[in-house]
C-alpha atoms as a PDB file:
ATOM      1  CA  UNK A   1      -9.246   1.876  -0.962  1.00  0.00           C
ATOM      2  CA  UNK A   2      -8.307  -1.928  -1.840  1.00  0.00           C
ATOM      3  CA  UNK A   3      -8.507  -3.764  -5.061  1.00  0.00           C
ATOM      4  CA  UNK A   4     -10.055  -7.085  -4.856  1.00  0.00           C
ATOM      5  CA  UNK A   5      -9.688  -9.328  -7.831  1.00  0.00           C
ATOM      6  CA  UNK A   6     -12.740 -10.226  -9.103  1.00  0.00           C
ATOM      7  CA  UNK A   7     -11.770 -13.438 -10.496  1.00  0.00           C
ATOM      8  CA  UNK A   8     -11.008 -15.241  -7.002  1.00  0.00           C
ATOM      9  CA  UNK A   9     -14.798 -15.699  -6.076  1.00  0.00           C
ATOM     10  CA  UNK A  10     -13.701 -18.746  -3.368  1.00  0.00           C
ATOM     11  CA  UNK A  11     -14.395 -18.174  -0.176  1.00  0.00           C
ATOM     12  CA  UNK A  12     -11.257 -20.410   0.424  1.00  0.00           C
ATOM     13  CA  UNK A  13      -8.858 -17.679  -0.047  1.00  0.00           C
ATOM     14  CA  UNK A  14      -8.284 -14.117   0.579  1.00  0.00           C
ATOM     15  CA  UNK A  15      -6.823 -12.493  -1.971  1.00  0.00           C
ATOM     16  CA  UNK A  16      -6.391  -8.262  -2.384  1.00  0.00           C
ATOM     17  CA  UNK A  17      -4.009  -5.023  -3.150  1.00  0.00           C
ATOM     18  CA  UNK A  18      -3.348  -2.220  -1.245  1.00  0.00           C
ATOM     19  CA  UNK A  19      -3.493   1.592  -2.438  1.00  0.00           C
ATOM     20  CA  UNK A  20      -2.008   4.529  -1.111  1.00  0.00           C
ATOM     21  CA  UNK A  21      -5.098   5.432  -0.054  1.00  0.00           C
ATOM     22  CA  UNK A  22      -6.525   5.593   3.892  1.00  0.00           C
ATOM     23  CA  UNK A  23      -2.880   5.236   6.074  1.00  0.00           C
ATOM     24  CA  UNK A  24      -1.487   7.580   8.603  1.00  0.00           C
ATOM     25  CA  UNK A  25       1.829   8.263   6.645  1.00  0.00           C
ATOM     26  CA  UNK A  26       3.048  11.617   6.130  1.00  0.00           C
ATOM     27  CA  UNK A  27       4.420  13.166   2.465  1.00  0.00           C
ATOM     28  CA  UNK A  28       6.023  11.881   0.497  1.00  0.00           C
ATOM     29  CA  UNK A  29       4.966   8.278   2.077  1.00  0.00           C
ATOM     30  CA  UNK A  30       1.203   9.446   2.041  1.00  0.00           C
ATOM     31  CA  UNK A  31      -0.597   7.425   3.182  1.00  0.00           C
ATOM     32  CA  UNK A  32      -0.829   4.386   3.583  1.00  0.00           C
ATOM     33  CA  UNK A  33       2.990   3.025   2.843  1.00  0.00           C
ATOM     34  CA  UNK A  34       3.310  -0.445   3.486  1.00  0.00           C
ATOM     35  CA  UNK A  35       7.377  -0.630   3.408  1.00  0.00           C
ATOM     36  CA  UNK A  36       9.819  -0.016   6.079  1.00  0.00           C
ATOM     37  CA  UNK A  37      12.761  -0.190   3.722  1.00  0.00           C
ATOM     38  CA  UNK A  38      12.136   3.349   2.986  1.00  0.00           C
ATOM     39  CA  UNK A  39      12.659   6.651   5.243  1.00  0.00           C
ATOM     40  CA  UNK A  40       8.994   6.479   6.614  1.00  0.00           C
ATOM     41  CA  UNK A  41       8.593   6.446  10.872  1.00  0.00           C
ATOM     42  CA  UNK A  42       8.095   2.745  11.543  1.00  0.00           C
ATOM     43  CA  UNK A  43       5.239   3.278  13.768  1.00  0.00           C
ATOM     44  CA  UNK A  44       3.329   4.574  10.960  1.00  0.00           C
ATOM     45  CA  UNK A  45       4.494   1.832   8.596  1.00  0.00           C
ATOM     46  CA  UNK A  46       2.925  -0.634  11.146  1.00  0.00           C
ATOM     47  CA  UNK A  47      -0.268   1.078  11.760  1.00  0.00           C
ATOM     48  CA  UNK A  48      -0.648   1.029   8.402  1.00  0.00           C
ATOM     49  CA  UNK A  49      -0.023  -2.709   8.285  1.00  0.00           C
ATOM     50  CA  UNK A  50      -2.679  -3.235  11.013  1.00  0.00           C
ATOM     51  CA  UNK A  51      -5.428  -1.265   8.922  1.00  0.00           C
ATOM     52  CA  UNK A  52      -4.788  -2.916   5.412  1.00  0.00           C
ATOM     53  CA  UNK A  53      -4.425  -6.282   7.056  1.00  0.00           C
ATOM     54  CA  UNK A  54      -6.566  -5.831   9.433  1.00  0.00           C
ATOM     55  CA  UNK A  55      -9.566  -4.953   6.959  1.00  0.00           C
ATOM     56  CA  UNK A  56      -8.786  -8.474   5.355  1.00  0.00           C
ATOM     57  CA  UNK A  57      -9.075 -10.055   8.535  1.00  0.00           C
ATOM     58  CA  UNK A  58      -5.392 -10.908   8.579  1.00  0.00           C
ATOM     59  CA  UNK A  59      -2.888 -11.048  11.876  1.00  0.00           C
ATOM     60  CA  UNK A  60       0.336  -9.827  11.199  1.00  0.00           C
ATOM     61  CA  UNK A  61       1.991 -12.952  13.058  1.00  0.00           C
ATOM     62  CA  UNK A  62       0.491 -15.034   9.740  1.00  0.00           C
ATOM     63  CA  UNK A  63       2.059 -12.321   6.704  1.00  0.00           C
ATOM     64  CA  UNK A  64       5.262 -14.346   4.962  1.00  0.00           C
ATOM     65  CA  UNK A  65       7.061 -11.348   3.770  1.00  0.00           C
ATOM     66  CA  UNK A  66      10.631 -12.083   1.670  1.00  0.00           C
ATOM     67  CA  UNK A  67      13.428  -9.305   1.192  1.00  0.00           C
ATOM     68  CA  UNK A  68      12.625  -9.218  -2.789  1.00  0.00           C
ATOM     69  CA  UNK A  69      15.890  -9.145  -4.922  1.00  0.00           C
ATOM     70  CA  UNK A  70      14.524  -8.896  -8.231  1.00  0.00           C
ATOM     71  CA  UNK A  71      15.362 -12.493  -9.112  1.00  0.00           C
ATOM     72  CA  UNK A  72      13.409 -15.408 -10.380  1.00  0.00           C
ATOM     73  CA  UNK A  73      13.528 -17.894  -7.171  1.00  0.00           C
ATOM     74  CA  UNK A  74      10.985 -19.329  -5.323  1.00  0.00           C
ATOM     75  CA  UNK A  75       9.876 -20.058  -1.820  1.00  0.00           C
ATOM     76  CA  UNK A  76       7.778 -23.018  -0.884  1.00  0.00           C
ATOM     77  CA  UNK A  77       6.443 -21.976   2.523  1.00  0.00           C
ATOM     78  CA  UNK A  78       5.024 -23.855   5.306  1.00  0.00           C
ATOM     79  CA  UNK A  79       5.065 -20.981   7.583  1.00  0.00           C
ATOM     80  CA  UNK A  80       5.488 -17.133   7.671  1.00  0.00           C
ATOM     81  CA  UNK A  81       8.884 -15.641   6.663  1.00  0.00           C
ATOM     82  CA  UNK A  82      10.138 -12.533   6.901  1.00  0.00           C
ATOM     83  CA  UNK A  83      13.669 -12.550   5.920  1.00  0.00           C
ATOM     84  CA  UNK A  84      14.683 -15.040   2.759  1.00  0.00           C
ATOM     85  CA  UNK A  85      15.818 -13.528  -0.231  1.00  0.00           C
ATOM     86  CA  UNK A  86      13.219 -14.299  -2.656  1.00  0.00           C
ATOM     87  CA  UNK A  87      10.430 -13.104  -5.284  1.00  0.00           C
ATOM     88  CA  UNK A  88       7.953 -15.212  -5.084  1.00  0.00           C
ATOM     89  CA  UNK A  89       6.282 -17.400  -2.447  1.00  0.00           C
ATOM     90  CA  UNK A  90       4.301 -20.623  -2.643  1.00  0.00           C
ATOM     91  CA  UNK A  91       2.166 -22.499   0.239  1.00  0.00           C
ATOM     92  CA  UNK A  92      -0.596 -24.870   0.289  1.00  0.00           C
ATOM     93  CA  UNK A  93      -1.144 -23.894   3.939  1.00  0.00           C
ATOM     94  CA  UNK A  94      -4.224 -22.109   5.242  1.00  0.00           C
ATOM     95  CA  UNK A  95      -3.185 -18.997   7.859  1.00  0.00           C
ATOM     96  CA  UNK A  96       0.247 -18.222   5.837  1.00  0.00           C
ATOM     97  CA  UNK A  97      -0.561 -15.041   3.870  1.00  0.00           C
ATOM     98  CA  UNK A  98       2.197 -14.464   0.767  1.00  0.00           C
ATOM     99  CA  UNK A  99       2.842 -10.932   0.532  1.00  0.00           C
ATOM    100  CA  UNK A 100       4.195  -8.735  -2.646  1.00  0.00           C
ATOM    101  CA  UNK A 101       5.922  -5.327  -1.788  1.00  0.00           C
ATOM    102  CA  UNK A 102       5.294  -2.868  -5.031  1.00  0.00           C
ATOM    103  CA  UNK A 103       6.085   0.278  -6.060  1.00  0.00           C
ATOM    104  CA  UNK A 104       5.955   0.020 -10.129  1.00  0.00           C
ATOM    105  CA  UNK A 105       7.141  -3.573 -10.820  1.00  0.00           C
ATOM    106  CA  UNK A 106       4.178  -5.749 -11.469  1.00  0.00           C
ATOM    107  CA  UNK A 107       2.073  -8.048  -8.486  1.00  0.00           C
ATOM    108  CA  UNK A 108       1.058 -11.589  -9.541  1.00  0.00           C
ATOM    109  CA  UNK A 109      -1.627 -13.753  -7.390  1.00  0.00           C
ATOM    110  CA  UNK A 110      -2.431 -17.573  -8.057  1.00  0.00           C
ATOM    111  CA  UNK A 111      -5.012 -19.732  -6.504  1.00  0.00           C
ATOM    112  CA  UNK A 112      -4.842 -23.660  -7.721  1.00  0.00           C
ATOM    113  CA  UNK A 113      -8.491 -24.223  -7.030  1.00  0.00           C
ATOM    114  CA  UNK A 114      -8.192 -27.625  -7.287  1.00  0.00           C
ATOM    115  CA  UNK A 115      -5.332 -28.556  -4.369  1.00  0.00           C
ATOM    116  CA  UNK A 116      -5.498 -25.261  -3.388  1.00  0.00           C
ATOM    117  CA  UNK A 117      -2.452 -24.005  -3.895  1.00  0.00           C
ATOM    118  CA  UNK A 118      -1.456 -20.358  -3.742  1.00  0.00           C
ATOM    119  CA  UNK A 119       1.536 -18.254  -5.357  1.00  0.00           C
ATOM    120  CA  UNK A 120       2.129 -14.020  -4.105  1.00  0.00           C
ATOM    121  CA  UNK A 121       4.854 -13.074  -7.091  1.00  0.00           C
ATOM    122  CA  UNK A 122       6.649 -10.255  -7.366  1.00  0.00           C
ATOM    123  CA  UNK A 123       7.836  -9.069 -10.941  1.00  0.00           C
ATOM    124  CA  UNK A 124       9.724  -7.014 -11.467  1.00  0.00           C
ATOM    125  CA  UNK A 125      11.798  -6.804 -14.875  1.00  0.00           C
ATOM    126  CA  UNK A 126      14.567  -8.803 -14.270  1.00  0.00           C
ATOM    127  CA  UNK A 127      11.928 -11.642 -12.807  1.00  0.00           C
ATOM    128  CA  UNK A 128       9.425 -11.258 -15.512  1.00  0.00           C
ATOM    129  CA  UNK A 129      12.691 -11.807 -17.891  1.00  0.00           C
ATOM    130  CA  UNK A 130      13.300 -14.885 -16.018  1.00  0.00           C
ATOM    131  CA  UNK A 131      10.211 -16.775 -16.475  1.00  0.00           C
ATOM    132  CA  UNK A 132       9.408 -16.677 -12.374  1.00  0.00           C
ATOM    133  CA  UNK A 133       5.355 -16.669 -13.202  1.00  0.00           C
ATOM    134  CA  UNK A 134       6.219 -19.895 -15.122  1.00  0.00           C
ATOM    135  CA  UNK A 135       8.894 -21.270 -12.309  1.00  0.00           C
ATOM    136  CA  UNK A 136       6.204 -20.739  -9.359  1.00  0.00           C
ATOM    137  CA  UNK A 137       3.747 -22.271 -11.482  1.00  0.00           C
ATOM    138  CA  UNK A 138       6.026 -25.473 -12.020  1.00  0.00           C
ATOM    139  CA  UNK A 139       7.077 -25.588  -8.330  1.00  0.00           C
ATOM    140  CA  UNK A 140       3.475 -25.560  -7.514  1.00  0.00           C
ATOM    141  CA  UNK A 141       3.646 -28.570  -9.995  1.00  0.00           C
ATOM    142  CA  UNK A 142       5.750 -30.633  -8.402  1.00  0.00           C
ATOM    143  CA  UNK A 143       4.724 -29.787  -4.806  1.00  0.00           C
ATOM    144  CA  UNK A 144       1.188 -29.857  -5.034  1.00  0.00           C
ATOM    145  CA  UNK A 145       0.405 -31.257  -8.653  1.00  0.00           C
ATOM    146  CA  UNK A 146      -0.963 -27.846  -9.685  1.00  0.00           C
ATOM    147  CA  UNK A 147      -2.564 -27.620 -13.461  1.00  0.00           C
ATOM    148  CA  UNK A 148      -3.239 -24.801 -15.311  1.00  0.00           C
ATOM    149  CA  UNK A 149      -6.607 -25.620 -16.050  1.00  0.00           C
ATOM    150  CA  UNK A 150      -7.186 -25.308 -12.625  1.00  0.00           C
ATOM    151  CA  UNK A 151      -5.558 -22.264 -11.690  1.00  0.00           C
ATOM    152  CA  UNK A 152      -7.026 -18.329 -11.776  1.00  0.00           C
ATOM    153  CA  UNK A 153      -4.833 -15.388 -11.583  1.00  0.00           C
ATOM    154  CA  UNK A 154      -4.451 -11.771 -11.093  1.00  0.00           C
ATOM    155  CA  UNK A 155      -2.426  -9.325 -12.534  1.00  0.00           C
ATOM    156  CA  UNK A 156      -2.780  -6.012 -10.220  1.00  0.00           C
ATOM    157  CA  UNK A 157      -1.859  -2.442 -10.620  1.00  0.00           C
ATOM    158  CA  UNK A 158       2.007  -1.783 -12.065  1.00  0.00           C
ATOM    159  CA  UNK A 159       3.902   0.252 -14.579  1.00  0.00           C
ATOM    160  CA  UNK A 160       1.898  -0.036 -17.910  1.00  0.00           C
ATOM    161  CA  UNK A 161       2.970  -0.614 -21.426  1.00  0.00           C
ATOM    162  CA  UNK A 162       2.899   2.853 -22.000  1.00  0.00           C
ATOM    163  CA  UNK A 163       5.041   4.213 -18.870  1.00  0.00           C
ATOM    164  CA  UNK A 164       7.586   1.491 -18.858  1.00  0.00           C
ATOM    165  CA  UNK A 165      10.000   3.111 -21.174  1.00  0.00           C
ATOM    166  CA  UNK A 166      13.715   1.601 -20.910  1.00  0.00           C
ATOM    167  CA  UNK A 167      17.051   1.134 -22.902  1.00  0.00           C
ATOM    168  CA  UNK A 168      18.618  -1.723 -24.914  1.00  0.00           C
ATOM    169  CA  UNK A 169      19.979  -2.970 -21.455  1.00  0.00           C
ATOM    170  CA  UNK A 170      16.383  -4.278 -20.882  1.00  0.00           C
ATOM    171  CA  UNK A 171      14.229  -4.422 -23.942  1.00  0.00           C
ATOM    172  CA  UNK A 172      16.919  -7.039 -25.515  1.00  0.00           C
ATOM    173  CA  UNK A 173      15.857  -9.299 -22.358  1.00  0.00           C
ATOM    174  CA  UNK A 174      12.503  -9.248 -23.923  1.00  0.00           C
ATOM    175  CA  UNK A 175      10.403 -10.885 -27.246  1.00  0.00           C
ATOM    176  CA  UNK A 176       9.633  -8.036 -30.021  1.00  0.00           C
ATOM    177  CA  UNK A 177       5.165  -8.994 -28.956  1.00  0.00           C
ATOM    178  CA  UNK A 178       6.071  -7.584 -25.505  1.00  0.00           C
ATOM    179  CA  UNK A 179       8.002  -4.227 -26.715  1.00  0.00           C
ATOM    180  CA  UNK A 180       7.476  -1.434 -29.221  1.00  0.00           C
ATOM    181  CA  UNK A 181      10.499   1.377 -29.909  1.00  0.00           C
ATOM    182  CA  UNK A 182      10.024   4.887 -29.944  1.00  0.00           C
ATOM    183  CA  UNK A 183      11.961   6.211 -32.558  1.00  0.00           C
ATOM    184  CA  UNK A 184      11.254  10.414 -31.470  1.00  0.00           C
ATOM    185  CA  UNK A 185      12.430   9.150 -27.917  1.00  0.00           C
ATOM    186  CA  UNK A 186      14.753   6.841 -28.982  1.00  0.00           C
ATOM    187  CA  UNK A 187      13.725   3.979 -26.123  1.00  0.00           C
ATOM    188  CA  UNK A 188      11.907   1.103 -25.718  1.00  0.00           C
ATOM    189  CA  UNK A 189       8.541   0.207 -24.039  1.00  0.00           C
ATOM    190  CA  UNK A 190       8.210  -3.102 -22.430  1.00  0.00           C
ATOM    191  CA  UNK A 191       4.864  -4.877 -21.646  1.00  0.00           C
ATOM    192  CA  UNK A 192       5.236  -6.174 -18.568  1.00  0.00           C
ATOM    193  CA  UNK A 193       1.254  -7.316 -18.040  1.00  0.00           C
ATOM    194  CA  UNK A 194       1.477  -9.029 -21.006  1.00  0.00           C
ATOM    195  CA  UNK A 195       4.542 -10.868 -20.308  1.00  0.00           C
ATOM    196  CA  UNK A 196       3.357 -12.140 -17.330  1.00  0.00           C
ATOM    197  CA  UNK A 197      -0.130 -12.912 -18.592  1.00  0.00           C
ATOM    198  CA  UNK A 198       2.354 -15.022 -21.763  1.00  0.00           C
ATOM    199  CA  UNK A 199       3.592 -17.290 -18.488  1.00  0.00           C
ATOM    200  CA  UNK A 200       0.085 -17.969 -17.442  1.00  0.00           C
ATOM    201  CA  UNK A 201      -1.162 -18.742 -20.678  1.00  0.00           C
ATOM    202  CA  UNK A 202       1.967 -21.420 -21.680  1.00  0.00           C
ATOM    203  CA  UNK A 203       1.403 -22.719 -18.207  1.00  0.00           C
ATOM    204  CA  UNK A 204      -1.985 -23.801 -19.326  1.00  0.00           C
ATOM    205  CA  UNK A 205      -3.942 -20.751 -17.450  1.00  0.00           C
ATOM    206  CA  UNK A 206      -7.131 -20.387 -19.614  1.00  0.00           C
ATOM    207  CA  UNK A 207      -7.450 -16.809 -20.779  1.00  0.00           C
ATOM    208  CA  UNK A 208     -10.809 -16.312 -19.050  1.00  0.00           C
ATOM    209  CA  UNK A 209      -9.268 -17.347 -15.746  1.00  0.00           C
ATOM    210  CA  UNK A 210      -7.045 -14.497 -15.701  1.00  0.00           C
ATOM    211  CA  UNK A 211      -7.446 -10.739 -14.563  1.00  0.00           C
ATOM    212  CA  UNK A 212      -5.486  -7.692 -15.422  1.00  0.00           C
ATOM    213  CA  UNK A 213      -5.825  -4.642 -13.609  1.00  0.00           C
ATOM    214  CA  UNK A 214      -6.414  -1.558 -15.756  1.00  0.00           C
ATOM    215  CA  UNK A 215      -4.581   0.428 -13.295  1.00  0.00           C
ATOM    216  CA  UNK A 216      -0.909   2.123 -13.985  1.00  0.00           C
ATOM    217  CA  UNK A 217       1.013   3.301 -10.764  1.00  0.00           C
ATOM    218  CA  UNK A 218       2.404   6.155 -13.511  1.00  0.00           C
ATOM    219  CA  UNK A 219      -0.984   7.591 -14.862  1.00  0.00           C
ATOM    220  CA  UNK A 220      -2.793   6.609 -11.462  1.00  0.00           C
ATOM    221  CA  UNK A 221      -0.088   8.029  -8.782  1.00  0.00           C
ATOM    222  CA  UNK A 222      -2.784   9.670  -6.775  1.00  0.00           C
ATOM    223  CA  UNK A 223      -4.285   6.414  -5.944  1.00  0.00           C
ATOM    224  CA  UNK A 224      -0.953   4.059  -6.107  1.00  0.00           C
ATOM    225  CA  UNK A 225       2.627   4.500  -5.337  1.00  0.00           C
ATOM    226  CA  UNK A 226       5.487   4.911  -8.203  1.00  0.00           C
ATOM    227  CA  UNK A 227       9.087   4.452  -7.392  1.00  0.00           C
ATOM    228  CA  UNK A 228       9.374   5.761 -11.162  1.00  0.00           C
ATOM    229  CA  UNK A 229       7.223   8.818 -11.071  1.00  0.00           C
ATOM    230  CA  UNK A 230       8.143   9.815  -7.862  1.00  0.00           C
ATOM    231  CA  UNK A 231      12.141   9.392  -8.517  1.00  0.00           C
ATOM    232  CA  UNK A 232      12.650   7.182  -6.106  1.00  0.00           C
ATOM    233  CA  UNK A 233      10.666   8.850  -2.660  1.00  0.00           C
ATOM    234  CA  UNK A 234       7.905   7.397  -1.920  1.00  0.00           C
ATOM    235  CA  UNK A 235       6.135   4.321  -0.422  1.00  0.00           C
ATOM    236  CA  UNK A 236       5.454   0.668  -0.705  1.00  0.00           C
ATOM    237  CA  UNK A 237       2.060  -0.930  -1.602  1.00  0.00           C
ATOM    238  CA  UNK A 238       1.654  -4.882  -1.005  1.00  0.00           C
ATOM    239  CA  UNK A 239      -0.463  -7.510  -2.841  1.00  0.00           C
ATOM    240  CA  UNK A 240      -1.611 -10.544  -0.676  1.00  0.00           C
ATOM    241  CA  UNK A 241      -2.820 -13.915  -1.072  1.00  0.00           C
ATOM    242  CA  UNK A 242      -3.437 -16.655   1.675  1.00  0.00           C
ATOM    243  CA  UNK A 243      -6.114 -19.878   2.514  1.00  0.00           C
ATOM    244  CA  UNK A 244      -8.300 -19.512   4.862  1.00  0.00           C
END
């Protein structure tokens, strides 16, 4: 199983989200784990590689994959990487595919239709507290004159509003539209779709141009991996994005 945005209908870019669905890994990486930072055999890890990638029509020499720190920078790319420290990834060349390792924290996809432009995010809290939707989107700015009028976007499958439940540590880094406290609990809930979709819209992103996938990794952890759910053991899913 892969999600496909709906809202990227140009055939000028491919553009998709794995599952945990149809790989070769064994429990608890089952089964189709995209990550090697965790304790899965490698050679699965790969194979799986080969069949998500490969059903997108995608060589694994083109994937730009960054070691994601959970910060706010971002890459402008002219060819695949596998090694900077960074969250999210920009190119304007066709053949470099930007891809998103997830487990929880929430996969963002731009296409700039009109210089086309792409951006593979990866946001997790302390990136979606630090604006890096809005920082890609200005970086594609002032590298490729990117508008938000011009740009769609996906949202895919991450921790939802009502899963994401966290202390005063990280609901302070966040605006009281995008959290809601629990006073039986006594803890937070951050939106983390919405406060993406927030960086979008400011950006100039019309509303209609943007998709948000109704899937939770929590609720749905038969079909997608949850770092949170799972405590920690289990797999890696990837988002990608990349011109043809």
């Amino acid at each position: 199983m892969i999600l496909r945005p709906k809202i990227f209908n140009s055939s000028k870019i491919v553009a998709a989200q794995s599952t945990r669905l149809g790989g070769v890994s064994a429990a608890p990486f089952d089964s189709m784990n995209l990550g090697l930072s965790v304790k899965d055999d490698e050679q699965n890890v790969l194979k799986n590689r080969e069949l998500f990638f490969g059903q997108l029509g995608i060589p694994l020499t083109q994937i730009s994959r960054c070691h994601q720190v959970h910060g706010n920078n971002v890459l402008v790319v002219t060819k695949p990487v596998s090694n900077e420290q960074y969250d999210a990834q920009i190119t304007n060349k066709p053949n470099v595919y930007l891809a998103v390792s997830i487990a929880d924290c929430t996969p963002i996809l731009i296409h700039d239709e009109k210089n086309n432009a792409v951006a593979g995010i990866h946001g997790g809290w302390r990136g979606t507290a630090g604006k890096i939707v809005e920082k890609a989107l200005q970086m594609m700015k002032k590298n490729y004159g990117t508008e938000g009028k011009d740009c769609k976007a996906f949202i895919g499958a991450c921790i939802s509003y009502a899963n994401f439940e966290v202390g005063d540590e990280v609901a302070d880094h966040f605006d009281a539209s995008l959290k809601r406290f629990d006073s039986q609990k006594q803890k937070w809930f951050v939106n983390l779709k919405e406060a993406n979709k927030k960086q979008l819209l400011k950006f100039g992103v019309l509303e209609n141009n943007i998709e948000i996938s109704d899937f939770c990794t929590v609720e749905n952890n038969n079909t997608f991996f949850s770092h949170r759910k799972e405590k920690g053991v289990t797999g890696r899913m990837m988002a990608v994005i990349g011109l043809r």
